[in-house]
C-alpha atoms as a PDB file:
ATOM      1  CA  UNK A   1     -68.610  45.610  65.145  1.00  0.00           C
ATOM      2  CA  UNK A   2     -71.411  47.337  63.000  1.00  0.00           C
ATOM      3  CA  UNK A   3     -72.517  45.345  59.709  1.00  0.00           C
ATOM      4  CA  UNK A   4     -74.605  46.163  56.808  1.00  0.00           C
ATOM      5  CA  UNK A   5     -76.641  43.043  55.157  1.00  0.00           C
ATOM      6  CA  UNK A   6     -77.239  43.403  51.709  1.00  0.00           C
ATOM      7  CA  UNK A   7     -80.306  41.887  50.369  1.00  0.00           C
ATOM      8  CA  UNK A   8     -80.376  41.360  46.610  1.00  0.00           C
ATOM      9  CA  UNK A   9     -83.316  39.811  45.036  1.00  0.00           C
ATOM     10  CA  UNK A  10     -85.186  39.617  41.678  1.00  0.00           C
ATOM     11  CA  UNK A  11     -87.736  41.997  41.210  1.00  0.00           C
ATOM     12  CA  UNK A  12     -91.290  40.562  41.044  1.00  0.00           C
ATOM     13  CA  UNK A  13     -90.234  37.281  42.955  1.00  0.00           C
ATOM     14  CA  UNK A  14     -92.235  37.780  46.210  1.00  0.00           C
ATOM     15  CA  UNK A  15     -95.157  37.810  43.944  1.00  0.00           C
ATOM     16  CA  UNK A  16     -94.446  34.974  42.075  1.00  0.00           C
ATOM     17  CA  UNK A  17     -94.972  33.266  45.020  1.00  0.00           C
ATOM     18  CA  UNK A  18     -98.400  31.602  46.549  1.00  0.00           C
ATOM     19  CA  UNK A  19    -100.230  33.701  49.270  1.00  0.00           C
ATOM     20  CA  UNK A  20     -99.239  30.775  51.917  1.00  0.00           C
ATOM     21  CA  UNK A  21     -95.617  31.005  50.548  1.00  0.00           C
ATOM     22  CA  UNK A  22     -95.144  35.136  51.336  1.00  0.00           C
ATOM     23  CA  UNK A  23     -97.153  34.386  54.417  1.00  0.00           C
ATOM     24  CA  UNK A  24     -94.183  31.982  55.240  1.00  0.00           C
ATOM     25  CA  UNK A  25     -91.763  34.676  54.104  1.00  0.00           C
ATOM     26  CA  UNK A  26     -92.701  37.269  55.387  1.00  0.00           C
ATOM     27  CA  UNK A  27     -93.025  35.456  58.744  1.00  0.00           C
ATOM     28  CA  UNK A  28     -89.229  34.588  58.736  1.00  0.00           C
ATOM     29  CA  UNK A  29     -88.508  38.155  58.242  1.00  0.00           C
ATOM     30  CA  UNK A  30     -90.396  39.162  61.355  1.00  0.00           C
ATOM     31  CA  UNK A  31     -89.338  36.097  63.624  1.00  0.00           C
ATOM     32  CA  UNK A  32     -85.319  37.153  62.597  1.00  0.00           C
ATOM     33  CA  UNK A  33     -86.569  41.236  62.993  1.00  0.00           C
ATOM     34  CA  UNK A  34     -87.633  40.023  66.545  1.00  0.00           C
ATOM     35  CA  UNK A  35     -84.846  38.340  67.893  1.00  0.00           C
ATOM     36  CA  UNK A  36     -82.215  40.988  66.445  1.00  0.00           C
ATOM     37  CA  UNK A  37     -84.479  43.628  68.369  1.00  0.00           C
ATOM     38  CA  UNK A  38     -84.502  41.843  71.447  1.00  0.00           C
ATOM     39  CA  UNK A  39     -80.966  41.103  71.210  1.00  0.00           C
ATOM     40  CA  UNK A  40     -79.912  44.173  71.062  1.00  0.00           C
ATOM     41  CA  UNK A  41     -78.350  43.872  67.698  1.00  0.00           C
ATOM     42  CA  UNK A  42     -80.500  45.406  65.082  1.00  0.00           C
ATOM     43  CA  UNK A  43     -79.578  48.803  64.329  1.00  0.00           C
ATOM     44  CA  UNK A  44     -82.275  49.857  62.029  1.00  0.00           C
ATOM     45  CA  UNK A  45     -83.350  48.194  57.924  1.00  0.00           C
ATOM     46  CA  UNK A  46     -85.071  49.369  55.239  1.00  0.00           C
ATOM     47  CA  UNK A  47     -86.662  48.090  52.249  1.00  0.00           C
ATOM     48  CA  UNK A  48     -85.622  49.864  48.793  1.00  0.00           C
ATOM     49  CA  UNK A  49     -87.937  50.761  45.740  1.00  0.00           C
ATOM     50  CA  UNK A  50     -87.815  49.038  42.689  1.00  0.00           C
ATOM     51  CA  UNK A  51     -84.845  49.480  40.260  1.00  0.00           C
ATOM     52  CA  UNK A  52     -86.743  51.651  38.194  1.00  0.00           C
ATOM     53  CA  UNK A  53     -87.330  54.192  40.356  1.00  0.00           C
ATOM     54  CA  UNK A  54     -83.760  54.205  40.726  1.00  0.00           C
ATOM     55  CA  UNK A  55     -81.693  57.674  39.814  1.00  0.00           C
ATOM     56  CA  UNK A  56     -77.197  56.423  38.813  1.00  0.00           C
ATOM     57  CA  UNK A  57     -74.872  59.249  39.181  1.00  0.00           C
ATOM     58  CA  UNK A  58     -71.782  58.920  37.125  1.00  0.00           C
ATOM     59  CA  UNK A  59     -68.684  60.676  35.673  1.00  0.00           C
ATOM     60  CA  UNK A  60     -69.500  61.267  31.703  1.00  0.00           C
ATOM     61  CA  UNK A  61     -66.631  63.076  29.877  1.00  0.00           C
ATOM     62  CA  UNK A  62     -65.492  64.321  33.551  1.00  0.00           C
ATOM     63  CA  UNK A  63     -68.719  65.260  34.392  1.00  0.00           C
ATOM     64  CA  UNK A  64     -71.374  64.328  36.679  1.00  0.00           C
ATOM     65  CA  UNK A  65     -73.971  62.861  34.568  1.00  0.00           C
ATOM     66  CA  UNK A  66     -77.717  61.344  35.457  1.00  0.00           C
ATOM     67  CA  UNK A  67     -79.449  58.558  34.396  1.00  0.00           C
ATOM     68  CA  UNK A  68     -82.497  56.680  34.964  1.00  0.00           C
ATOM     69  CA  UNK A  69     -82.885  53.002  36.245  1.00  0.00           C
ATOM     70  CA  UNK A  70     -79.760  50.876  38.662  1.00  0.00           C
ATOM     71  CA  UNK A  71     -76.195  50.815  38.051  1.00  0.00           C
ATOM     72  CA  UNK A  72     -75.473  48.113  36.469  1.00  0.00           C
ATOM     73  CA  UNK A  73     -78.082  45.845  34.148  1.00  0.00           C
ATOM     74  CA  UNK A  74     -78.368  42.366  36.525  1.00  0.00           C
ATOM     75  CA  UNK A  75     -81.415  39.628  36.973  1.00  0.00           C
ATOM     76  CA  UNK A  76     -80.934  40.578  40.655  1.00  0.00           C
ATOM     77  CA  UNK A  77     -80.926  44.187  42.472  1.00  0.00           C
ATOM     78  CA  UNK A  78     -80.231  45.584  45.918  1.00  0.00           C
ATOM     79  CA  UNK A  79     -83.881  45.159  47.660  1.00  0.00           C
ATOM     80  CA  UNK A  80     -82.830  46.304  51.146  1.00  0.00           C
ATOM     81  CA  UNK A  81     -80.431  45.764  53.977  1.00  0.00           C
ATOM     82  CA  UNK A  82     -80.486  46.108  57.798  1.00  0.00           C
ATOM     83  CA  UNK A  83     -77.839  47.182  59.793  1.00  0.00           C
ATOM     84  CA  UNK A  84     -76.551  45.112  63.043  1.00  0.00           C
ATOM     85  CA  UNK A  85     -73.893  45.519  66.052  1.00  0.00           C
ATOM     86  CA  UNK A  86     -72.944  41.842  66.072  1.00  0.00           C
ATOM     87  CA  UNK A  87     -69.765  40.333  68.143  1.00  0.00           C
ATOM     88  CA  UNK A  88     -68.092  39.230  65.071  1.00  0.00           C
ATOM     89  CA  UNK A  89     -68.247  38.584  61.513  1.00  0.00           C
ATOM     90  CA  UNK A  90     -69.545  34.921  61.655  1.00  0.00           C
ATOM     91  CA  UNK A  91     -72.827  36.267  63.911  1.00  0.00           C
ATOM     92  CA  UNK A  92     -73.726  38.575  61.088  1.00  0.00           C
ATOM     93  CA  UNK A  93     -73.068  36.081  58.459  1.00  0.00           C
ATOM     94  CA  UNK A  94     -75.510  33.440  60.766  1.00  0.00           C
ATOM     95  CA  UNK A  95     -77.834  36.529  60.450  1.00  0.00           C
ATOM     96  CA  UNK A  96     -77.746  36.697  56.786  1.00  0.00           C
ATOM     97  CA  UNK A  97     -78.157  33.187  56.416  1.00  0.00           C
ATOM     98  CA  UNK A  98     -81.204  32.908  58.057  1.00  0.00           C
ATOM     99  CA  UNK A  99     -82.476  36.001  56.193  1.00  0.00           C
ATOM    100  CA  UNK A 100     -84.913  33.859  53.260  1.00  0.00           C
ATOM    101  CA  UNK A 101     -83.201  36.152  50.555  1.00  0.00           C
ATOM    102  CA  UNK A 102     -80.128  33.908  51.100  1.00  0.00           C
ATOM    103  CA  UNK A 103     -82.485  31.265  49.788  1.00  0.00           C
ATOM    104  CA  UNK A 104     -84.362  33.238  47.102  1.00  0.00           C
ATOM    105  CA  UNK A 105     -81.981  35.862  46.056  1.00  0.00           C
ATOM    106  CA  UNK A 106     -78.439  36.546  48.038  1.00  0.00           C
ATOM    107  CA  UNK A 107     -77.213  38.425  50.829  1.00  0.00           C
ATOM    108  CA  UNK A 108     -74.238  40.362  51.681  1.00  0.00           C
ATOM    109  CA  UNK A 109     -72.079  41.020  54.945  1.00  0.00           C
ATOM    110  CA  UNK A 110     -70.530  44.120  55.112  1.00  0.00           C
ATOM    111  CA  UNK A 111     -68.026  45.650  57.672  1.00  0.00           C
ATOM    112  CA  UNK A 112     -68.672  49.243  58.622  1.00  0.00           C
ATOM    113  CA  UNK A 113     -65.302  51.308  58.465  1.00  0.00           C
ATOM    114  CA  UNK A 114     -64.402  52.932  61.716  1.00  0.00           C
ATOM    115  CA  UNK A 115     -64.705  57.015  61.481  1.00  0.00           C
ATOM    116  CA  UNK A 116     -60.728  56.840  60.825  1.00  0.00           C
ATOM    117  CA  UNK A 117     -61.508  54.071  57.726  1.00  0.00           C
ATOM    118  CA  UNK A 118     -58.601  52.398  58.742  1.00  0.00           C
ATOM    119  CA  UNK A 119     -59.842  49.000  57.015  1.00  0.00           C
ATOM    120  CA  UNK A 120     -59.788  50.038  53.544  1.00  0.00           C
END
């Protein structure tokens, strides 16, 4: 089963952090990024921009309308995510846990529907 991982954070956190702290961090990230890759489970992950390079399309009198910055006004905003082929919905939540946004920020596990999106 295919799983997207969410990874919402506050902007500016990483940082806010000491150099020996991000050098921790970012050290988790690659030790997880490892062992996914020689599992066999990491699909592929990207890192997103920061919210205000962000671009929300939405209906405005029945009309596609475009405006600057994220969709909603929050403390935290999607940073990233990384896609994995996991057995089941517990390995991907392990995976998440482990993931130091869990810690700093919060993750989220997300199903992939099947072409026929039969799990809505």
């Amino acid at each position: 089963m295919k799983y997207m991982l969410l990874i919402y954070n506050r902007p500016g956190f990483v940082e806010e952090l000491r150099e020996s702290e991000r050098t921790e961090l970012f050290a988790e990230v690659d030790t997880i990024m490892r062992e996914l890759t020689e599992s066999g489970e990491l699909i592929g992950g990207e890192a997103l921009a920061y919210p205000s390079n962000t671009r929300t399309v939405r209906p405005h009198d029945g009309v596609p309308a475009v405006t600057d910055g994220p969709f909603l006004e929050a403390k935290e905003h999607l940073a990233g995510y990384l896609m994995v082929d996991c057995e089941n919905v517990e390995r991907a939540t392990e995976i998440a846990m482990r993931w130091p946004d869990a810690r700093f920020g919060a993750m989220e596990v997300r199903p992939l529907m099947n072409q026929g999106g039969t799990e809505m």
